[in-house]
C-alpha atoms as a PDB file:
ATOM      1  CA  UNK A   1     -19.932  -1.687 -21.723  1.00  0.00           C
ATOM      2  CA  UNK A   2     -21.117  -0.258 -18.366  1.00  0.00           C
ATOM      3  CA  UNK A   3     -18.831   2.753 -18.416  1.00  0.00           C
ATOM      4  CA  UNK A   4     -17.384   2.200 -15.189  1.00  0.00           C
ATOM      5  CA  UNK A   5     -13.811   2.899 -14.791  1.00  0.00           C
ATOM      6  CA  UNK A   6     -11.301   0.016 -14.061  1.00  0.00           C
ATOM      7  CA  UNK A   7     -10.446  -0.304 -10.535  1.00  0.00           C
ATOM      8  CA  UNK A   8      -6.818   0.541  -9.553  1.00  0.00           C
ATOM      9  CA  UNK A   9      -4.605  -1.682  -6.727  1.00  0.00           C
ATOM     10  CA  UNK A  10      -3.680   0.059  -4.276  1.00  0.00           C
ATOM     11  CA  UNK A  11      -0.173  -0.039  -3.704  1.00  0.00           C
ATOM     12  CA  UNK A  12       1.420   0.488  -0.104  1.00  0.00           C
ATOM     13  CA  UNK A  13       4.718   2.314  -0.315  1.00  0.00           C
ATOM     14  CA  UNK A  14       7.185   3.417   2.203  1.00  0.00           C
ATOM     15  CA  UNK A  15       9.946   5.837   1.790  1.00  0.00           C
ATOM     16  CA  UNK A  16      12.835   4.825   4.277  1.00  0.00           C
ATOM     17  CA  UNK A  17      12.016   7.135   7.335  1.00  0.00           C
ATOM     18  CA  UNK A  18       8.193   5.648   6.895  1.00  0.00           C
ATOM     19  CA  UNK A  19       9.200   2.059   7.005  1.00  0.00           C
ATOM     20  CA  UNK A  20      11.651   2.004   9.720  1.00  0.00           C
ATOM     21  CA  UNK A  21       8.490   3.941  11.831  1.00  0.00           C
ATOM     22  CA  UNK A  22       5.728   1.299  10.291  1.00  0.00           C
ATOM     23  CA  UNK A  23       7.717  -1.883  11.499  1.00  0.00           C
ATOM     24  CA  UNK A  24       7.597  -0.342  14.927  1.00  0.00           C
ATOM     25  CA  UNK A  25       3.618   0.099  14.599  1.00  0.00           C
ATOM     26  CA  UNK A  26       2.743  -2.581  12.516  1.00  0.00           C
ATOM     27  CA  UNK A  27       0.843  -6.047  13.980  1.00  0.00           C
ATOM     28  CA  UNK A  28       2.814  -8.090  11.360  1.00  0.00           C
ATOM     29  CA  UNK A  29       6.064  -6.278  11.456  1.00  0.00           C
ATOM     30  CA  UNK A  30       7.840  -9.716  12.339  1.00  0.00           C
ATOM     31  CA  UNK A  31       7.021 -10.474   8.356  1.00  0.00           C
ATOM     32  CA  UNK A  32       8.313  -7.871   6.855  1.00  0.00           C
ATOM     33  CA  UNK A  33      11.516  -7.018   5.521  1.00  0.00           C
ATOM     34  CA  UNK A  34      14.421  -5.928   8.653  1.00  0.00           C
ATOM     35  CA  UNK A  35      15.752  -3.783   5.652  1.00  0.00           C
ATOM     36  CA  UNK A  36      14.139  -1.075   3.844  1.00  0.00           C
ATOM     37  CA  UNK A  37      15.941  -2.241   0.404  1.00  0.00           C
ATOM     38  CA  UNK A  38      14.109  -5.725   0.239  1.00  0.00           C
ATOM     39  CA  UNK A  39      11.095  -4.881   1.106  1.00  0.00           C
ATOM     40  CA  UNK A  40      11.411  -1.917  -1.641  1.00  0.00           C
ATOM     41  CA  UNK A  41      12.506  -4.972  -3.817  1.00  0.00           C
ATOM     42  CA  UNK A  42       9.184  -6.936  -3.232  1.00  0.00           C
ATOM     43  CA  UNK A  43       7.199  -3.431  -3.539  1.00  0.00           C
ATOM     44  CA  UNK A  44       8.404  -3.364  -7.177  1.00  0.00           C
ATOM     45  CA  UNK A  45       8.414  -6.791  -7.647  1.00  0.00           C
ATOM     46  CA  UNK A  46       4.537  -6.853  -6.801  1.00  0.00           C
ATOM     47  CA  UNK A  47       4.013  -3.324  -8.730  1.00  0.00           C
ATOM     48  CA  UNK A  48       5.749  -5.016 -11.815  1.00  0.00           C
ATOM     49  CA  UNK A  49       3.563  -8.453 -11.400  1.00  0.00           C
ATOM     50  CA  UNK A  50       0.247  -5.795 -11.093  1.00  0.00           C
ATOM     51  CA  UNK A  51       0.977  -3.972 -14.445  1.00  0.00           C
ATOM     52  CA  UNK A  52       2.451  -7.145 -16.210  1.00  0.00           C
ATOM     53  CA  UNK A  53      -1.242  -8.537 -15.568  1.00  0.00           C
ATOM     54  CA  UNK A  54      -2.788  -5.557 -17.302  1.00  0.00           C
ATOM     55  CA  UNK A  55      -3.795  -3.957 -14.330  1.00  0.00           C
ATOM     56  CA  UNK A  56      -3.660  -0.439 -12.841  1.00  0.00           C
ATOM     57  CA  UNK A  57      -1.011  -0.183 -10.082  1.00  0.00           C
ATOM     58  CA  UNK A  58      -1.422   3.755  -8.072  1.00  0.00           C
ATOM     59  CA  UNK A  59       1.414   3.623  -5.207  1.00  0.00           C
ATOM     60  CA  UNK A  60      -0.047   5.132  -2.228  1.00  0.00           C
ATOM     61  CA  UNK A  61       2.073   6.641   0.277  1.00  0.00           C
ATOM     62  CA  UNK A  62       1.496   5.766   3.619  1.00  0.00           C
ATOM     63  CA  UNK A  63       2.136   8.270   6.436  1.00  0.00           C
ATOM     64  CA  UNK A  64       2.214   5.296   9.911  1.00  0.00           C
ATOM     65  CA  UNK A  65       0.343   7.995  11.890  1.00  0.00           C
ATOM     66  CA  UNK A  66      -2.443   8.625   9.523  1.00  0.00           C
ATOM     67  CA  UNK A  67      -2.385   4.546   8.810  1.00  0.00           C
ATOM     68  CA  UNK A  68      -3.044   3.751  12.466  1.00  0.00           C
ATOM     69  CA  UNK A  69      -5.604   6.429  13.082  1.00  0.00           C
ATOM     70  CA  UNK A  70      -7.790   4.768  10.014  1.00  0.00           C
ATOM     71  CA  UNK A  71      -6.792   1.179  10.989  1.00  0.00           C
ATOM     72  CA  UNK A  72      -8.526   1.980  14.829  1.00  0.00           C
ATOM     73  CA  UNK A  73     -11.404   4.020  13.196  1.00  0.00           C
ATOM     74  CA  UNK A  74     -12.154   0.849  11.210  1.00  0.00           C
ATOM     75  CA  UNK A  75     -11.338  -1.439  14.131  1.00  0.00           C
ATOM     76  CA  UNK A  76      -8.878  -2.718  11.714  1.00  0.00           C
ATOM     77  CA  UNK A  77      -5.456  -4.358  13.056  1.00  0.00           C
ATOM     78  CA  UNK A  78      -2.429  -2.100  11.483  1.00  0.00           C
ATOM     79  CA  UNK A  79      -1.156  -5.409   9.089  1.00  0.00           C
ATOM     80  CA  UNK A  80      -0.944  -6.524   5.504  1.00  0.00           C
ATOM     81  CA  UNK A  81      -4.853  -6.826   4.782  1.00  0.00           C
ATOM     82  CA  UNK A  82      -5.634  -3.464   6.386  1.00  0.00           C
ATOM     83  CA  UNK A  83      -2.610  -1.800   4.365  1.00  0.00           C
ATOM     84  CA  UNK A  84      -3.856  -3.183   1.232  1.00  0.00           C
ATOM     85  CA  UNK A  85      -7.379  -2.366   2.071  1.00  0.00           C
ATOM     86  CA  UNK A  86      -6.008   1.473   2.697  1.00  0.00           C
ATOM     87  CA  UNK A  87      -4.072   1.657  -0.203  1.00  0.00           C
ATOM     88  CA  UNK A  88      -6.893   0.648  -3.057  1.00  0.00           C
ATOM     89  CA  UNK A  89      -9.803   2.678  -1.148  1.00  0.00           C
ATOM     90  CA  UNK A  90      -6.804   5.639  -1.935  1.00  0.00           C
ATOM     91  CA  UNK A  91      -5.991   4.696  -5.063  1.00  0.00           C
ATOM     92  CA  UNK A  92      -9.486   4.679  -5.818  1.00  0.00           C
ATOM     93  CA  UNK A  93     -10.285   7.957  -4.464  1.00  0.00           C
ATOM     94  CA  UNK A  94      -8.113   9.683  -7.193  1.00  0.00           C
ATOM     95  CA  UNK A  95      -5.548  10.428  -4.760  1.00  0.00           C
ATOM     96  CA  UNK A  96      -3.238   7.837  -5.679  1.00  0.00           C
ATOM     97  CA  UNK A  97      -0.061   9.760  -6.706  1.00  0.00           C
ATOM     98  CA  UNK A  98       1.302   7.516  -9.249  1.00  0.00           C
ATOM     99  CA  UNK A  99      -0.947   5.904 -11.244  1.00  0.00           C
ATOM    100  CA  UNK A 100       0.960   3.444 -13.431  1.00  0.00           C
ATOM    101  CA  UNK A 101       0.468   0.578 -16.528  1.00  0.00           C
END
């Protein structure tokens, strides 16, 4: 055993108001959901999928204007890879909100 503790994933979440402003901002908007209820849908879907595997799932909230700011500090595009990226380094941090199995 190495005693190192099991890595969470990071979880992007939205509420509404945050999603409506992220598909504005984001470089990938065009794939995501028009609709806040679908993509909330594949959210959970994926969450579900995470813990189903036996793996930690920590949603992260993501505030756009904090996203972008990190995403151009990193000289990261604001899409997918950089949103997942975001959300584990969070979740990792402890400061995932909702840690869940």
């Amino acid at each position: 055993m190495t005693g190192r503790q099991e890595q969470a994933v990071g979880i992007p979440w939205f509420d509404s108001d945050n999603y409506r402003l992220a598909r504005r901002f984001m470089a990938d908007a065009q794939t995501l959901p028009r609709q806040y209820d679908a993509w909330l849908n594949e959210a959970q879907s994926f969450e579900a999928s995470v813990i189903r595997s036996g793996r930690l799932a920590t949603r992260v909230p993501i505030e756009v204007h904090d996203f972008i700011a990190w995403c151009l500090f990193h000289g990261r595009d604001p899409d997918g890879g950089a949103r997942q990226r975001f959300a584990t380094l969070v979740a990792n941090q402890g400061q995932g909100p909702e840690r869940r199995r």
